[in-house]
Protein backbone atom coordinates (compact mmCIF):
# COMPACT_ATOMS: atom_id res chain seq x y z
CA UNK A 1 -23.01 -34.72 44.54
CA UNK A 2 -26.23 -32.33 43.79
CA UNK A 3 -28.33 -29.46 43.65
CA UNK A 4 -30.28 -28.68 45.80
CA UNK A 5 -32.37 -25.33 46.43
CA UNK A 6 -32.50 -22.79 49.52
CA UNK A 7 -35.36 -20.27 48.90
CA UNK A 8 -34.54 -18.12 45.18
CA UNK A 9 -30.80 -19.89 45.71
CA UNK A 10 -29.23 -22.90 44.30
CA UNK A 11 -26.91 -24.76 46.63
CA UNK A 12 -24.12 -27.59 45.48
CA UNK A 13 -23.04 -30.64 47.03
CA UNK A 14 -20.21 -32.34 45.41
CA UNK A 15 -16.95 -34.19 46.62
CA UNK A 16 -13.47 -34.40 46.42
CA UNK A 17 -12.27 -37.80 45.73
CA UNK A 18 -11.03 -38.55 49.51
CA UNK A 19 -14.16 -38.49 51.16
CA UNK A 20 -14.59 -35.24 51.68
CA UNK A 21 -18.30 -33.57 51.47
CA UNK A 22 -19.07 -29.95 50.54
CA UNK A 23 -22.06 -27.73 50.37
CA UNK A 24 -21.88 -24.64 49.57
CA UNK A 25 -23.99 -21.94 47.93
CA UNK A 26 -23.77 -21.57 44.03
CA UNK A 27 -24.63 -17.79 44.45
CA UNK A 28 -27.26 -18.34 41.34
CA UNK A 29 -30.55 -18.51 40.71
CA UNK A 30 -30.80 -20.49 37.62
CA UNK A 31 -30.15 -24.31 38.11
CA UNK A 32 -28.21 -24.54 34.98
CA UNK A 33 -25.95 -21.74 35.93
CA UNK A 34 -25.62 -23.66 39.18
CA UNK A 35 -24.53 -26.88 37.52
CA UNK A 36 -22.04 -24.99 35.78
CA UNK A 37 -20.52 -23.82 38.81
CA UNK A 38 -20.63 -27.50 40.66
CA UNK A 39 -18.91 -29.05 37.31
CA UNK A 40 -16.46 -26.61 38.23
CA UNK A 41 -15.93 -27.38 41.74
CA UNK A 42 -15.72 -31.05 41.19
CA UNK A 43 -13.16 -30.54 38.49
CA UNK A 44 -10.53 -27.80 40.97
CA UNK A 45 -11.35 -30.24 43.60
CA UNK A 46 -10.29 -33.68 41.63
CA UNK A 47 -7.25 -32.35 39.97
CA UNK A 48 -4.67 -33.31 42.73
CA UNK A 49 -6.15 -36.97 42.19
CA UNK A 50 -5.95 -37.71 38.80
CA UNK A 51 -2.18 -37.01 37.59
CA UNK A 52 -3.58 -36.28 33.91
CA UNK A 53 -5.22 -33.04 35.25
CA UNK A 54 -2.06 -31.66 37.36
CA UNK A 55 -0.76 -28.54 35.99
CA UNK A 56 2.06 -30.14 34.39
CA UNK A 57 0.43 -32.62 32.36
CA UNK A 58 -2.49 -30.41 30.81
CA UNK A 59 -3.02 -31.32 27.45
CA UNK A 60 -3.95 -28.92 25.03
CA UNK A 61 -6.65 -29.07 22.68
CA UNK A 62 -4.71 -29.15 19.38
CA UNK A 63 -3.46 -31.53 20.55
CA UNK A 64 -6.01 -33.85 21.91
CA UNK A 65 -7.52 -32.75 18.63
CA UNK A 66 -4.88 -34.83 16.98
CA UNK A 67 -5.92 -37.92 19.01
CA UNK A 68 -9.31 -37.66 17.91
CA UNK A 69 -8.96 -37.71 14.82
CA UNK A 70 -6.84 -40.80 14.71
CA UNK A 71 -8.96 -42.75 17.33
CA UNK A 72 -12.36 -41.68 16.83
CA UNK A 73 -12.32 -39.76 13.19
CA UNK A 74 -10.81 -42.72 11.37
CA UNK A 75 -13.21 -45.40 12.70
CA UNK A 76 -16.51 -43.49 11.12
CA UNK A 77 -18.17 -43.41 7.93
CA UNK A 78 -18.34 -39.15 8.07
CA UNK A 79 -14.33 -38.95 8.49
CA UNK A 80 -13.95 -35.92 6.30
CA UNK A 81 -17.01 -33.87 7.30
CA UNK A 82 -15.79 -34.15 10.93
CA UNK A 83 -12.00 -33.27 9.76
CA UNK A 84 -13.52 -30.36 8.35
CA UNK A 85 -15.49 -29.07 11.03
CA UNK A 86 -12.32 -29.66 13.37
CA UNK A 87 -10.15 -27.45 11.57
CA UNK A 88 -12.06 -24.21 12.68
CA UNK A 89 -12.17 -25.60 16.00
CA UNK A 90 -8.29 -26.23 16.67
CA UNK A 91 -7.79 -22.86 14.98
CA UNK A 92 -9.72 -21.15 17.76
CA UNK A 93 -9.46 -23.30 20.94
CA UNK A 94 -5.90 -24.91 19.81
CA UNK A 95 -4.43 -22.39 22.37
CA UNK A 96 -6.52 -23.52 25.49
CA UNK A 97 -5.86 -26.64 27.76
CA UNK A 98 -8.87 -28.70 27.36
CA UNK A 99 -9.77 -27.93 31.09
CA UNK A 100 -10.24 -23.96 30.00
CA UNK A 101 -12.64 -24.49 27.24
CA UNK A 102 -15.97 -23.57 29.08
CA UNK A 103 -19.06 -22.30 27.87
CA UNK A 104 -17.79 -18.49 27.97
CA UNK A 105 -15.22 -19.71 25.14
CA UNK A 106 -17.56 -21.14 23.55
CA UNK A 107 -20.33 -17.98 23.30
CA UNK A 108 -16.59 -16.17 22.21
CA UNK A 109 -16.01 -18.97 19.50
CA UNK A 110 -19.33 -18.31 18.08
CA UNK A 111 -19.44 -14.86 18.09
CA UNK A 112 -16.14 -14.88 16.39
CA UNK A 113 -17.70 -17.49 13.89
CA UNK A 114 -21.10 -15.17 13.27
CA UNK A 115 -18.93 -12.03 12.91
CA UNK A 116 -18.49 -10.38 9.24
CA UNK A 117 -14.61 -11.30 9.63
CA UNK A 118 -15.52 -15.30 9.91
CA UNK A 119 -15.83 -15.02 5.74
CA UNK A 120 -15.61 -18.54 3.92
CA UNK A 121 -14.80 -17.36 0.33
CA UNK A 122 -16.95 -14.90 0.55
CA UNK A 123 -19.97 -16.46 2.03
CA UNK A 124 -20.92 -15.77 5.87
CA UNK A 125 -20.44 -18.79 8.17
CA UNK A 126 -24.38 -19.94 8.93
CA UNK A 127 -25.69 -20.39 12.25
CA UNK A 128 -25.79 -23.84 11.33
CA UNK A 129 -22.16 -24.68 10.40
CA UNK A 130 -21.53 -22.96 13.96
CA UNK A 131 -24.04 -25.66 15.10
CA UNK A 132 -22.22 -28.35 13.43
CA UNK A 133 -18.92 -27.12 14.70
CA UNK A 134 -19.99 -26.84 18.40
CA UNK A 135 -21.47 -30.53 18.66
CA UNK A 136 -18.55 -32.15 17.14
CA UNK A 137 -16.44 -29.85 19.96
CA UNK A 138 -19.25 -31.02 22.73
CA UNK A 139 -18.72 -35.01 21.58
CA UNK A 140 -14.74 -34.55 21.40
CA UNK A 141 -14.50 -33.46 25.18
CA UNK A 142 -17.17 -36.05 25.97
CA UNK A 143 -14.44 -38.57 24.25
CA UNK A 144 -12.10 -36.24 26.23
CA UNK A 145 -13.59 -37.64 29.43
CA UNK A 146 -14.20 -41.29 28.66
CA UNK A 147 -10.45 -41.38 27.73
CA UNK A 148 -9.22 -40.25 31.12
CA UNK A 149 -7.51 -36.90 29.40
CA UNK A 150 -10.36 -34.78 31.28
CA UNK A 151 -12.63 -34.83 34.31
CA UNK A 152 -15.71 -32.71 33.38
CA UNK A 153 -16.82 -31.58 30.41
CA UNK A 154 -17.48 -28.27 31.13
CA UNK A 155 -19.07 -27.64 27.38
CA UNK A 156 -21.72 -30.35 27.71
CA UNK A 157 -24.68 -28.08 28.12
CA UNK A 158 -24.22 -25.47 24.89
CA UNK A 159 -27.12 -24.37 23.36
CA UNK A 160 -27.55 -24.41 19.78
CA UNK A 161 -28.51 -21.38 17.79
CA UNK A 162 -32.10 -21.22 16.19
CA UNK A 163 -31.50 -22.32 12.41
CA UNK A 164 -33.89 -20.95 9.75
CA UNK A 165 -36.32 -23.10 8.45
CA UNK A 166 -34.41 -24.91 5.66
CA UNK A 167 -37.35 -25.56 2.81
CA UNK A 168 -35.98 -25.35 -0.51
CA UNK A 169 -38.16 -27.31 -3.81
CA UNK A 170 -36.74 -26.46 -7.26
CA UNK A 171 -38.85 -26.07 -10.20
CA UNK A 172 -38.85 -28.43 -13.17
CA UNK A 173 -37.23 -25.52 -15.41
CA UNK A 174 -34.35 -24.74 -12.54
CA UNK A 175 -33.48 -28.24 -12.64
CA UNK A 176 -33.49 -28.42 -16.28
CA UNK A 177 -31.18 -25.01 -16.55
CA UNK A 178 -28.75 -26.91 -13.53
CA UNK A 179 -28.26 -30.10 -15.76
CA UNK A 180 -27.95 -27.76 -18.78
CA UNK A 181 -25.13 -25.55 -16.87
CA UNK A 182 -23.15 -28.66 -14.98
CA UNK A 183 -20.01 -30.04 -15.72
CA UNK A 184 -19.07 -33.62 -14.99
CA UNK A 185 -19.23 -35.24 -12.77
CA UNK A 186 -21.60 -32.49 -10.57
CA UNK A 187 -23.80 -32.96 -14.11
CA UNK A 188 -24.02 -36.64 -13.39
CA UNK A 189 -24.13 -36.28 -9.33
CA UNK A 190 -27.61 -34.12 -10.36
CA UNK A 191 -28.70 -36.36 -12.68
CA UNK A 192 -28.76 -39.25 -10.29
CA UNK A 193 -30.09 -37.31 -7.55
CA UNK A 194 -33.12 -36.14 -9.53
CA UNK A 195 -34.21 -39.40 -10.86
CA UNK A 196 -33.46 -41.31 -7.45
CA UNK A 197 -33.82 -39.14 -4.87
CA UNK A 198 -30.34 -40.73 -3.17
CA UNK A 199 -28.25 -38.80 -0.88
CA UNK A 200 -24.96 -37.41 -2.22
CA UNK A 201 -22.68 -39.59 -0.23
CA UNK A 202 -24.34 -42.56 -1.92
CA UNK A 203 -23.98 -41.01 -5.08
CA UNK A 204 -19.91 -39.95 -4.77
CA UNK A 205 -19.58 -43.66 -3.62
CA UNK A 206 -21.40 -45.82 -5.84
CA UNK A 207 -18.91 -48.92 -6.86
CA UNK A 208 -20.02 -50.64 -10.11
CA UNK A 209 -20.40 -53.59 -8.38
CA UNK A 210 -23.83 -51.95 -6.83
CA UNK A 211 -25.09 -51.01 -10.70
CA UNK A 212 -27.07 -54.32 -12.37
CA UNK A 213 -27.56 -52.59 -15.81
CA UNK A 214 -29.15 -55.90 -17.15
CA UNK A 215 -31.70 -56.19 -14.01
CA UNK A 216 -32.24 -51.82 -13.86
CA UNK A 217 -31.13 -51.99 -10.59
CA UNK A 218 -28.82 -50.01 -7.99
CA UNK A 219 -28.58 -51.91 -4.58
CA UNK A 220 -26.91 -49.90 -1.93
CA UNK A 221 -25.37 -52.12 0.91
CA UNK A 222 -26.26 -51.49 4.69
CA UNK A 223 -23.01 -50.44 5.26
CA UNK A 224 -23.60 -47.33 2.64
CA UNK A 225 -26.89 -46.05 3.94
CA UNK A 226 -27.24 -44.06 6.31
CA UNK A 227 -30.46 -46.11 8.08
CA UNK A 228 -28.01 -49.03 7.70
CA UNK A 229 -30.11 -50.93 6.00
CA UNK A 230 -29.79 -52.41 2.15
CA UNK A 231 -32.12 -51.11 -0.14
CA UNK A 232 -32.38 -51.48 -4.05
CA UNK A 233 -33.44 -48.33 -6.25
CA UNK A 234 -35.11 -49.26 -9.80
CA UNK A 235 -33.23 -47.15 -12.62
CA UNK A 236 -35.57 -45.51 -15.16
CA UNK A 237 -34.26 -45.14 -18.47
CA UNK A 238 -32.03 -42.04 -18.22
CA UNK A 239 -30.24 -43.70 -16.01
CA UNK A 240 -29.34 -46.86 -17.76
CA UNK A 241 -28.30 -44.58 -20.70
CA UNK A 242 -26.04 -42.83 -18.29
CA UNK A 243 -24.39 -45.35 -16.29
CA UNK A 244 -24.33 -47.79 -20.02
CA UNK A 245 -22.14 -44.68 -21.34
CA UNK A 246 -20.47 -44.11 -18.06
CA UNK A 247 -18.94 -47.92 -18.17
CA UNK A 248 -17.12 -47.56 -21.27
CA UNK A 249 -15.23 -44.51 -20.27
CA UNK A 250 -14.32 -46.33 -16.65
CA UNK A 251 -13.80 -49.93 -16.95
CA UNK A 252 -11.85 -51.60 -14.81
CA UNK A 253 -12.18 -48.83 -12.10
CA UNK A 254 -13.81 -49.45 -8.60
CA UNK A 255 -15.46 -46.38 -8.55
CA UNK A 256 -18.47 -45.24 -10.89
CA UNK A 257 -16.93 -41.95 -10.07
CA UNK A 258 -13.55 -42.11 -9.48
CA UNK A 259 -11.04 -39.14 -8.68
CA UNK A 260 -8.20 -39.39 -10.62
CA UNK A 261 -5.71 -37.60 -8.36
CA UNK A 262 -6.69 -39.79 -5.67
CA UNK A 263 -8.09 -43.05 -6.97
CA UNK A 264 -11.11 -42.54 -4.66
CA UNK A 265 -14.28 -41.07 -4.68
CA UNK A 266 -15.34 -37.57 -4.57
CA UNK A 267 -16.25 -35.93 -1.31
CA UNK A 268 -16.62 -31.83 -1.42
CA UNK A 269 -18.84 -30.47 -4.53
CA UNK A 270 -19.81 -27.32 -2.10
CA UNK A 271 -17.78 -24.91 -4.00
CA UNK A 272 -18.49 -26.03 -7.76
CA UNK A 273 -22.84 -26.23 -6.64
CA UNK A 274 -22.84 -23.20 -5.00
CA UNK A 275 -21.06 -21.29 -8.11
CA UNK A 276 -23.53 -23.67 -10.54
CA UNK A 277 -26.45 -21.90 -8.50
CA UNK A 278 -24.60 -18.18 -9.35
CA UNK A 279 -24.18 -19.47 -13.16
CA UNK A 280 -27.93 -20.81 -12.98
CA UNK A 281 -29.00 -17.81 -11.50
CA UNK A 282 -31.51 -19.32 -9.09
CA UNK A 283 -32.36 -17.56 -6.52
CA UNK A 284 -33.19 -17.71 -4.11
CA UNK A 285 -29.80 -20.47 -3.74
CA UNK A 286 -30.75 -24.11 -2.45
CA UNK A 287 -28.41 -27.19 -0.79
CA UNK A 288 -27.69 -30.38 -3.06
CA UNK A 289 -29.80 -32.32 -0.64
CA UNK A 290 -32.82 -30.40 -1.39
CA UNK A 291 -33.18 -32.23 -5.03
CA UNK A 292 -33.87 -35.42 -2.47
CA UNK A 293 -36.75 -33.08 -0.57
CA UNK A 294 -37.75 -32.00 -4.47
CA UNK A 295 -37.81 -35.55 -5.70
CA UNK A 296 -39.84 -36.56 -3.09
CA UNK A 297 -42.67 -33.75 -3.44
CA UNK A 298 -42.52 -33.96 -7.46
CA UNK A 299 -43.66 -38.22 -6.74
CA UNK A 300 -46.11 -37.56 -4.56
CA UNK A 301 -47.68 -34.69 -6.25
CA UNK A 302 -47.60 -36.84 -9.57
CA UNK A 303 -49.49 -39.90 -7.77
CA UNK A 304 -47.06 -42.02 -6.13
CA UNK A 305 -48.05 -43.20 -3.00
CA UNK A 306 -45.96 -42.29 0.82
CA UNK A 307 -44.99 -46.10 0.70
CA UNK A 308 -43.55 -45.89 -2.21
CA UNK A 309 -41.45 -42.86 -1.82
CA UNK A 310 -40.12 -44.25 1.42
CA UNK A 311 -38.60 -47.15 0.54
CA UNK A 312 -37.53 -44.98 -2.83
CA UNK A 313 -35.59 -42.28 -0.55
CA UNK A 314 -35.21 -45.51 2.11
CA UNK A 315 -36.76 -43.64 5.37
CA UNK A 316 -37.02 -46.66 8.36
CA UNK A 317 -40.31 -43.89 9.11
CA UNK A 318 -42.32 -42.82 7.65
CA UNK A 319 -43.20 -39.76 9.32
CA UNK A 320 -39.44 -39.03 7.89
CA UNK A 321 -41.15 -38.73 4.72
CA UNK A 322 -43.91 -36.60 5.57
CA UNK A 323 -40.97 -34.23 6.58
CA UNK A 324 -39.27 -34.00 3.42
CA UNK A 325 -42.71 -34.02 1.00
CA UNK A 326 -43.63 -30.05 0.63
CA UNK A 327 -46.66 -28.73 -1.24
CA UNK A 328 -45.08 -26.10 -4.19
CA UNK A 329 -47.46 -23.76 -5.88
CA UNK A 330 -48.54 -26.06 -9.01
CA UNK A 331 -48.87 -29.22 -6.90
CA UNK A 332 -51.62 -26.66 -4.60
CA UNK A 333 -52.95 -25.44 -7.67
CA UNK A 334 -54.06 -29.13 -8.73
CA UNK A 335 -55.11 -29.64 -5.09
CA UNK A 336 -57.95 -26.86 -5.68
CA UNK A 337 -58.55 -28.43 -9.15
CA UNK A 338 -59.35 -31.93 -7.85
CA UNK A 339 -61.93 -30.43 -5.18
CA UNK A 340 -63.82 -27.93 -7.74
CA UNK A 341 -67.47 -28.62 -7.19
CA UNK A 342 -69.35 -26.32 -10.48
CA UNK A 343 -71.92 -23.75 -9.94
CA UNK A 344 -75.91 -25.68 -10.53
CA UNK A 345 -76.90 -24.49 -13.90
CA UNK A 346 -79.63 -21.32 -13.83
CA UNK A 347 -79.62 -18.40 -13.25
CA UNK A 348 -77.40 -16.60 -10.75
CA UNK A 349 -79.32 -14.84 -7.68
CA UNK A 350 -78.69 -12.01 -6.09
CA UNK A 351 -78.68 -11.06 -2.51
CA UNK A 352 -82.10 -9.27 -1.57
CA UNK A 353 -81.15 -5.77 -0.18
CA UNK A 354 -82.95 -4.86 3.36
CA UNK A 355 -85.09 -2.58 3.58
């Protein structure tokens, strides 16, 4: 099994299962389009061997879609963000055997996606959702293939779209007006992300048994970071006044932030921050995880050091910090301050004019 070039031309080499060797030529030029057309070959070649592939026991996506979730989906920390991102993805491909979903389905998925008729409450699907999407769909038919239900995965090689620089740092008075405007509990998932710097998931899922009001501290276990690593954030005195005030109303519950229909903690605030943002009228609009990017430029702008804000956001790298600390307007302003070197006293003199 190869590639393997004749002149402009790429050739394949691939067998059948039974012993059987073929070359052939790929008829293309580019080596990637070649290896699409060898995965091809080695798939129409190897169906007659493995029964699962035989016409009559094709499995459709939907429904492989189905065994993903309960195999793979319910194993993982990220359970309803990849639920989510499946939906769209049985919707379109739920029709198609999984040995018909190739990367021409896949350029039609995301133009369908990108179009002005792919309308989520009236915001445009981004070009990275569709990114999302399409490596959740690439790492199902790679599961697709370790399981035995496919051969090839004939999506392996999609390319991602370009997404736009994401760079968003709000403004002391934006996040003022956001607390001001916020209803609980996205008033006290703000709160804690401003004076932290934590992630939302470890926000939604804080137990009280992480909060040591006596001690000021909040220690997140491994198994609740995403490094995997424990890591203990001091609370300053907002937030002991918070979670002090938050305890009476919730004793006895698991949950700092319980949801009462379900007895579990929150998981979607998209819809209720991006209609704060409208309310707020900030524009232009940023992500909740940008207050962690704005937490960590407002410390190091007001003197803390890149250690300190590391184990703060808990980065295993810090380069990973570097990433996240952005220079805003003020913090370049003092920059130019600190560097001011005056004029010597005298008088100023002027540039002698040639003659």
């Amino acid at each position: 099994m190869g590639l393997y070039k004749v002149g402009k031309i790429w050739y394949i080499s691939y067998g059948d299962g039974h012993g059987r060797q073929f070359r052939e030529s790929s008829g293309c030029q580019s080596k990637e389009e070649a290896r699409m057309v060898l995965n091809e070959k080695m798939h129409d070649r190897r169906v007659d061997k493995n029964p699962i592939l035989r016409k009559d026991k094709k499995l459709g996506f939907g429904k492989f879609a189905e065994t993903y979730q309960k195999d793979f989906c319910q194993t993982i920390k990220s359970k309803p963000f990849y639920i989510q991102m499946l939906k769209p993805l049985t919707k379109f491909f739920g029709k198609y055997c999984l040995d018909e979903i190739d990367l021409h389905r896949v350029q039609q998925y995301r133009n369908t996606r990108l179009s002005d008729q792919a309308v989520n409450r009236g915001r445009e699907v981004s070009k990275t959702t569709v990114n999302r999407e399409l490596a959740i769909l690439r790492h199902a038919m790679n599961k697709a293939v370790e399981w035995g239900y496919l051969r090839f995965n004939l999506v392996e090689r999609i390319k991602m779209e370009k997404e736009p620089k994401q760079e968003r740092i709000f403004s002391d008075e934006e996040i003022s007006a956001l607390i001001a405007e916020a209803s609980p509990p996205l008033k006290y998932f703000i709160l804690i992300a401003v004076n932290t710097g934590c992630r939302l998931s470890e926000i939604t899922g804080l137990r009280w048994s992480e909060i040591d009001l006596k001690r000021k501290v909040i220690t997140l276990t491994a198994i609740r970071t995403k490094t995997q690593t424990m890591r203990h954030i001091n609370m300053n005195a907002t937030l002991v006044e918070l979670f002090s005030k938050l305890k009476l109303n919730r004793e006895g519950s698991e949950y700092v932030f319980e949801n009462q229909d379900t007895g579990k903690p929150f998981k979607w605030i998209s819809h209720s921050w991006h209609r704060l943002l409208k309310r707020c009228k900030i524009d232009p609009p940023g992500r909740f995880h940008d207050l962690r990017h704005t937490v960590a430029t407002k410390a190091l702008e007001r003197g803390a050091s890149i250690v300190s804000v590391q184990h703060l956001l808990g980065h295993q790298n810090i380069a990973t910090t570097n990433r996240y600390s952005h220079a805003t307007d003020e913090g370049k302003k003092g920059a130019v301050r600190l560097i001011e070197f005056e004029e010597p006293k005298g008088e100023v003199e002027e540039f002698q004019k040639k003659a």
